[in-house]
Protein backbone atom coordinates (compact mmCIF):
# COMPACT_ATOMS: atom_id res chain seq x y z
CA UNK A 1 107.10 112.36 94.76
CA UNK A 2 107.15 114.42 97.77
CA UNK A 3 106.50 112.69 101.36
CA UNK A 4 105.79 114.31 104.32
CA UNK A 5 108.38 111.89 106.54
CA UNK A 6 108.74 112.18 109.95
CA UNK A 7 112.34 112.54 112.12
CA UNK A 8 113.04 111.36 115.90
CA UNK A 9 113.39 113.92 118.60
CA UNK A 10 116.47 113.41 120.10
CA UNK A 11 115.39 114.84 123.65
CA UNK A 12 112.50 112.55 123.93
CA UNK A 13 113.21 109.87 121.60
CA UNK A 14 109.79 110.21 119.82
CA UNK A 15 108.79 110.12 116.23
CA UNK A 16 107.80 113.47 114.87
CA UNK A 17 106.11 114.24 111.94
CA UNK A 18 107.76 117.01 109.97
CA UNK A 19 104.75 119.27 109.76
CA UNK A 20 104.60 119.60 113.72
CA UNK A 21 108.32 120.14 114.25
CA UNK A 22 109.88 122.94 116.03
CA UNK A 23 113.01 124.93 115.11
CA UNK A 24 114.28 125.32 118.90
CA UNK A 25 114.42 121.22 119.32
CA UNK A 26 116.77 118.84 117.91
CA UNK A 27 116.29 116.02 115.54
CA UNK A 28 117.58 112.98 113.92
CA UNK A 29 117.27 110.75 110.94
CA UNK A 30 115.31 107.76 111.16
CA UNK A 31 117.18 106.01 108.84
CA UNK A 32 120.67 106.96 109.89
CA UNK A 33 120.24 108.42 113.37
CA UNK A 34 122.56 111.26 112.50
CA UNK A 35 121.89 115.29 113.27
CA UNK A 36 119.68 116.91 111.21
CA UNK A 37 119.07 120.91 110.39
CA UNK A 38 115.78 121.94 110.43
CA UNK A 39 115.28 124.53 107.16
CA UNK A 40 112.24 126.65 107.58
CA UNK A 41 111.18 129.62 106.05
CA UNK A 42 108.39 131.85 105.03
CA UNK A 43 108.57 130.69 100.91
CA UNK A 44 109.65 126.91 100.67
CA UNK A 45 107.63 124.62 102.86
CA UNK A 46 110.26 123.36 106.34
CA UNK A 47 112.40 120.60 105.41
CA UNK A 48 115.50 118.78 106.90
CA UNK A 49 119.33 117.71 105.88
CA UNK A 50 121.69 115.91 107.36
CA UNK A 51 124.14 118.59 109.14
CA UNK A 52 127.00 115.95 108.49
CA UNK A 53 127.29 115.23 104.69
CA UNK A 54 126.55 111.59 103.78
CA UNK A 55 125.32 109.38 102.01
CA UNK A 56 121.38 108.99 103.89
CA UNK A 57 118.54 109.69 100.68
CA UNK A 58 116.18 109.33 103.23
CA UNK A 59 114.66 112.82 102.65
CA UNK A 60 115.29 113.14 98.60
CA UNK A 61 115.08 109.26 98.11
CA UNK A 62 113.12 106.82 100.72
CA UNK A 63 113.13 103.64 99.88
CA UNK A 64 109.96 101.55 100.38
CA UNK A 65 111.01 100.00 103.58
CA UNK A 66 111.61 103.25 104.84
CA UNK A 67 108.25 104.46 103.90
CA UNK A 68 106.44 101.89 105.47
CA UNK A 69 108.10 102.49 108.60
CA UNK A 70 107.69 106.46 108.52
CA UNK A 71 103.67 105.39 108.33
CA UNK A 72 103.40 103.36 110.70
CA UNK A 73 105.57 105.58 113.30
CA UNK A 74 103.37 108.11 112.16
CA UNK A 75 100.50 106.40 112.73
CA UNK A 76 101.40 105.31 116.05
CA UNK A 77 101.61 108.49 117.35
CA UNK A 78 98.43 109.88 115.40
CA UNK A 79 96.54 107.15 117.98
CA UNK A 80 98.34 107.87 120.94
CA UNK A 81 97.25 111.43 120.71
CA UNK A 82 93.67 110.55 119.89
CA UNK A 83 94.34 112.88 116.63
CA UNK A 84 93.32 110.09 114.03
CA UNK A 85 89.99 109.40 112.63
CA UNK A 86 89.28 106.45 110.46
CA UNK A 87 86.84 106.07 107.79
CA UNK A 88 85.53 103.28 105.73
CA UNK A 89 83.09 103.17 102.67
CA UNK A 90 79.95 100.79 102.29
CA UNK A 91 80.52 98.29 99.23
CA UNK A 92 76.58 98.48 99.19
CA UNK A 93 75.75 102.50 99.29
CA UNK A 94 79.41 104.00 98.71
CA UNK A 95 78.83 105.89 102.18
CA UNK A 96 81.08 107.31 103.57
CA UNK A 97 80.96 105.79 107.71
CA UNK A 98 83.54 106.55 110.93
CA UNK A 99 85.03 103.50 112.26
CA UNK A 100 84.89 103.51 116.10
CA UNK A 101 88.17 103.38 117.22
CA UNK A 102 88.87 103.52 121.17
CA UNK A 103 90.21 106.73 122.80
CA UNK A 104 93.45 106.06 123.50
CA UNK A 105 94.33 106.39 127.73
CA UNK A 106 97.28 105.89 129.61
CA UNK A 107 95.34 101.92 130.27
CA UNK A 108 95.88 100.97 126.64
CA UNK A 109 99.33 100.98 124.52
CA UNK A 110 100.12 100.71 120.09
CA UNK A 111 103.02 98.88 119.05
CA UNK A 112 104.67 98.38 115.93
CA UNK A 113 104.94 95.14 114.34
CA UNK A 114 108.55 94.81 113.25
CA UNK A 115 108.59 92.22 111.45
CA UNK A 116 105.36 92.90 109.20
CA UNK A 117 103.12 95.62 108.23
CA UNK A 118 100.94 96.65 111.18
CA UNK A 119 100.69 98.80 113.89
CA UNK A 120 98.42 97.03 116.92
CA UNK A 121 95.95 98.51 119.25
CA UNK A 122 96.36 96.64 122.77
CA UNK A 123 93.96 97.07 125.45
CA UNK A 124 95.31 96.98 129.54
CA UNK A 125 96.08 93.35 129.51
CA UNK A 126 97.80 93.04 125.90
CA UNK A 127 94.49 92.09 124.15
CA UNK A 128 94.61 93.13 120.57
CA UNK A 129 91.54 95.63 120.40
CA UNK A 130 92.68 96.00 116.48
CA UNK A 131 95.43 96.14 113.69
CA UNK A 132 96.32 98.85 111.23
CA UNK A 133 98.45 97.32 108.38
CA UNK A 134 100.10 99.74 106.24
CA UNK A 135 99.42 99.21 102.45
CA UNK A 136 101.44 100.93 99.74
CA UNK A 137 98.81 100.54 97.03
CA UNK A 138 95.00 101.35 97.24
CA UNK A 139 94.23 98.42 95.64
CA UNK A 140 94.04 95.91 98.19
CA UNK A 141 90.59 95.96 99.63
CA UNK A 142 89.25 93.39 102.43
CA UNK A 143 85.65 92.92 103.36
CA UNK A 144 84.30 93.64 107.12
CA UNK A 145 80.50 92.88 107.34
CA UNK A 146 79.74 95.22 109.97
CA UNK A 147 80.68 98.56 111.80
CA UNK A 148 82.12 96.50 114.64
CA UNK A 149 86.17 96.82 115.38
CA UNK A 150 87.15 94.25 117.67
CA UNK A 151 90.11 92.14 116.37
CA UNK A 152 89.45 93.43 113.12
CA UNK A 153 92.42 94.81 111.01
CA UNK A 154 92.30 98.42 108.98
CA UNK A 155 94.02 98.58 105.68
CA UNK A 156 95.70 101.89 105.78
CA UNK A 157 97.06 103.03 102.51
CA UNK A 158 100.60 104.37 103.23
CA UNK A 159 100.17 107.48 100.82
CA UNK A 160 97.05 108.62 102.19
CA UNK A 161 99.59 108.86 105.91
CA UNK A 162 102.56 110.04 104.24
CA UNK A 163 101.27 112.28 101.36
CA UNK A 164 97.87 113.08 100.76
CA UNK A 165 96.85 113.66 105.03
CA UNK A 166 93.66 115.57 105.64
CA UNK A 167 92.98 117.46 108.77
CA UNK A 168 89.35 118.02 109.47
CA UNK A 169 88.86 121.59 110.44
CA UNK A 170 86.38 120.77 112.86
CA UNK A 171 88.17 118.04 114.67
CA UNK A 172 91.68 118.92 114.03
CA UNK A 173 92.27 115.39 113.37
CA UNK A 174 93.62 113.33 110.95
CA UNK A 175 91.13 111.47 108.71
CA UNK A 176 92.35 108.32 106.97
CA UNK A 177 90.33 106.30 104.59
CA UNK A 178 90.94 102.97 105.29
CA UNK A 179 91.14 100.62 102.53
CA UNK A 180 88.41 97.90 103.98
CA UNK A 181 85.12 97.83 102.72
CA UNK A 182 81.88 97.17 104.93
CA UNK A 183 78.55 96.26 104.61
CA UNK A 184 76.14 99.45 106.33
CA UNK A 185 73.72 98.25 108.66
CA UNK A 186 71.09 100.34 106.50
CA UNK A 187 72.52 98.03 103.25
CA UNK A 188 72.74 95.11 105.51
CA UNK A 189 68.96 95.53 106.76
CA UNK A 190 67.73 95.99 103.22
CA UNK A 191 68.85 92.57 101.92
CA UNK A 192 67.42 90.72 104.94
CA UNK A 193 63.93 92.15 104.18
């Protein structure tokens, strides 16, 4: 399977994903931190190798890990440049409904967890606005009753970051289906009446 993985610019020590890369900067592995050569031409879509031989499948073969961490990098910077949208659908109506996530500003920050899953949304004082957990199956839904984001965490399938992105034309954003499932208020107010 093909991913579109991301590589670390070595002059400002960013992630980058590979489909935004430019052939006059320099890059490195994120698995082995070595130099990498950019390859891009007009027939084969751009890829990278190692410019020193060895032994890194991070390109041909990522492991999971690896995978994981290339999505939530990814994702990371996707908020920080406000060029993410998320989406959720209604259990009730199949819908399909935008999840209000906050414009990111120089007041708020996104950190990786290291140790698990997520990627965190923190306000100006640290205050978890919300979670993204990278999932590497679509099969693991959670239930959110309402339209309302605070503290809640988005189940981000790692192959809909990785592989499968989709930039709206409109927006030129990336739209991610989240993996949570919500009640509509529409579905909501038709079971109270």
């Amino acid at each position: 399977m093909n991913y579109i993985l991301g590589v670390i610019n070595k002059a400002t020590n960013k992630y980058e994903n590979i489909t935004f890369v430019d052939k006059s900067k320099k890059y490195n592995c994120i698995a082995c931190e070595s130099d990498l050569i950019l390859r891009k031409g007009e027939i084969r879509f751009q890829s990278f190798v190692h410019k020193n031989k060895n032994s890194c499948q991070y390109f041909k073969h990522p492991t999971q890990d690896q995978l994981v961490r290339d999505a939530k990098m990814y994702l990371q910077v996707l908020l920080e440049q406000n060029k993410v949208e998320i989406y959720t659908r209604c259990r009730g109506c199949r819908t399909k409904h935008k999840m209000n996530i906050p414009t990111w500003d120089e007041t708020k920050s996104v950190k990786l967890e290291h140790d698990g899953p997520g990627v965190v949304y923190l306000d100006e004082t640290n205050n978890r606005i919300c979670g993204f957990n990278i999932c590497t199956d679509g099969n693991q839904n959670t239930d959110t009753t309402c339209l309302d984001i605070h503290n809640t965490t988005y189940m981000i399938n790692m192959l809909g970051l990785i592989h499968t992105c989709v930039q709206s034309l409109a927006t030129k954003k990336i739209e991610l289906l989240c993996n949570n499932q919500i009640i509509c208020h529409e579905c909501v107010s038709r079971t109270t009446d």
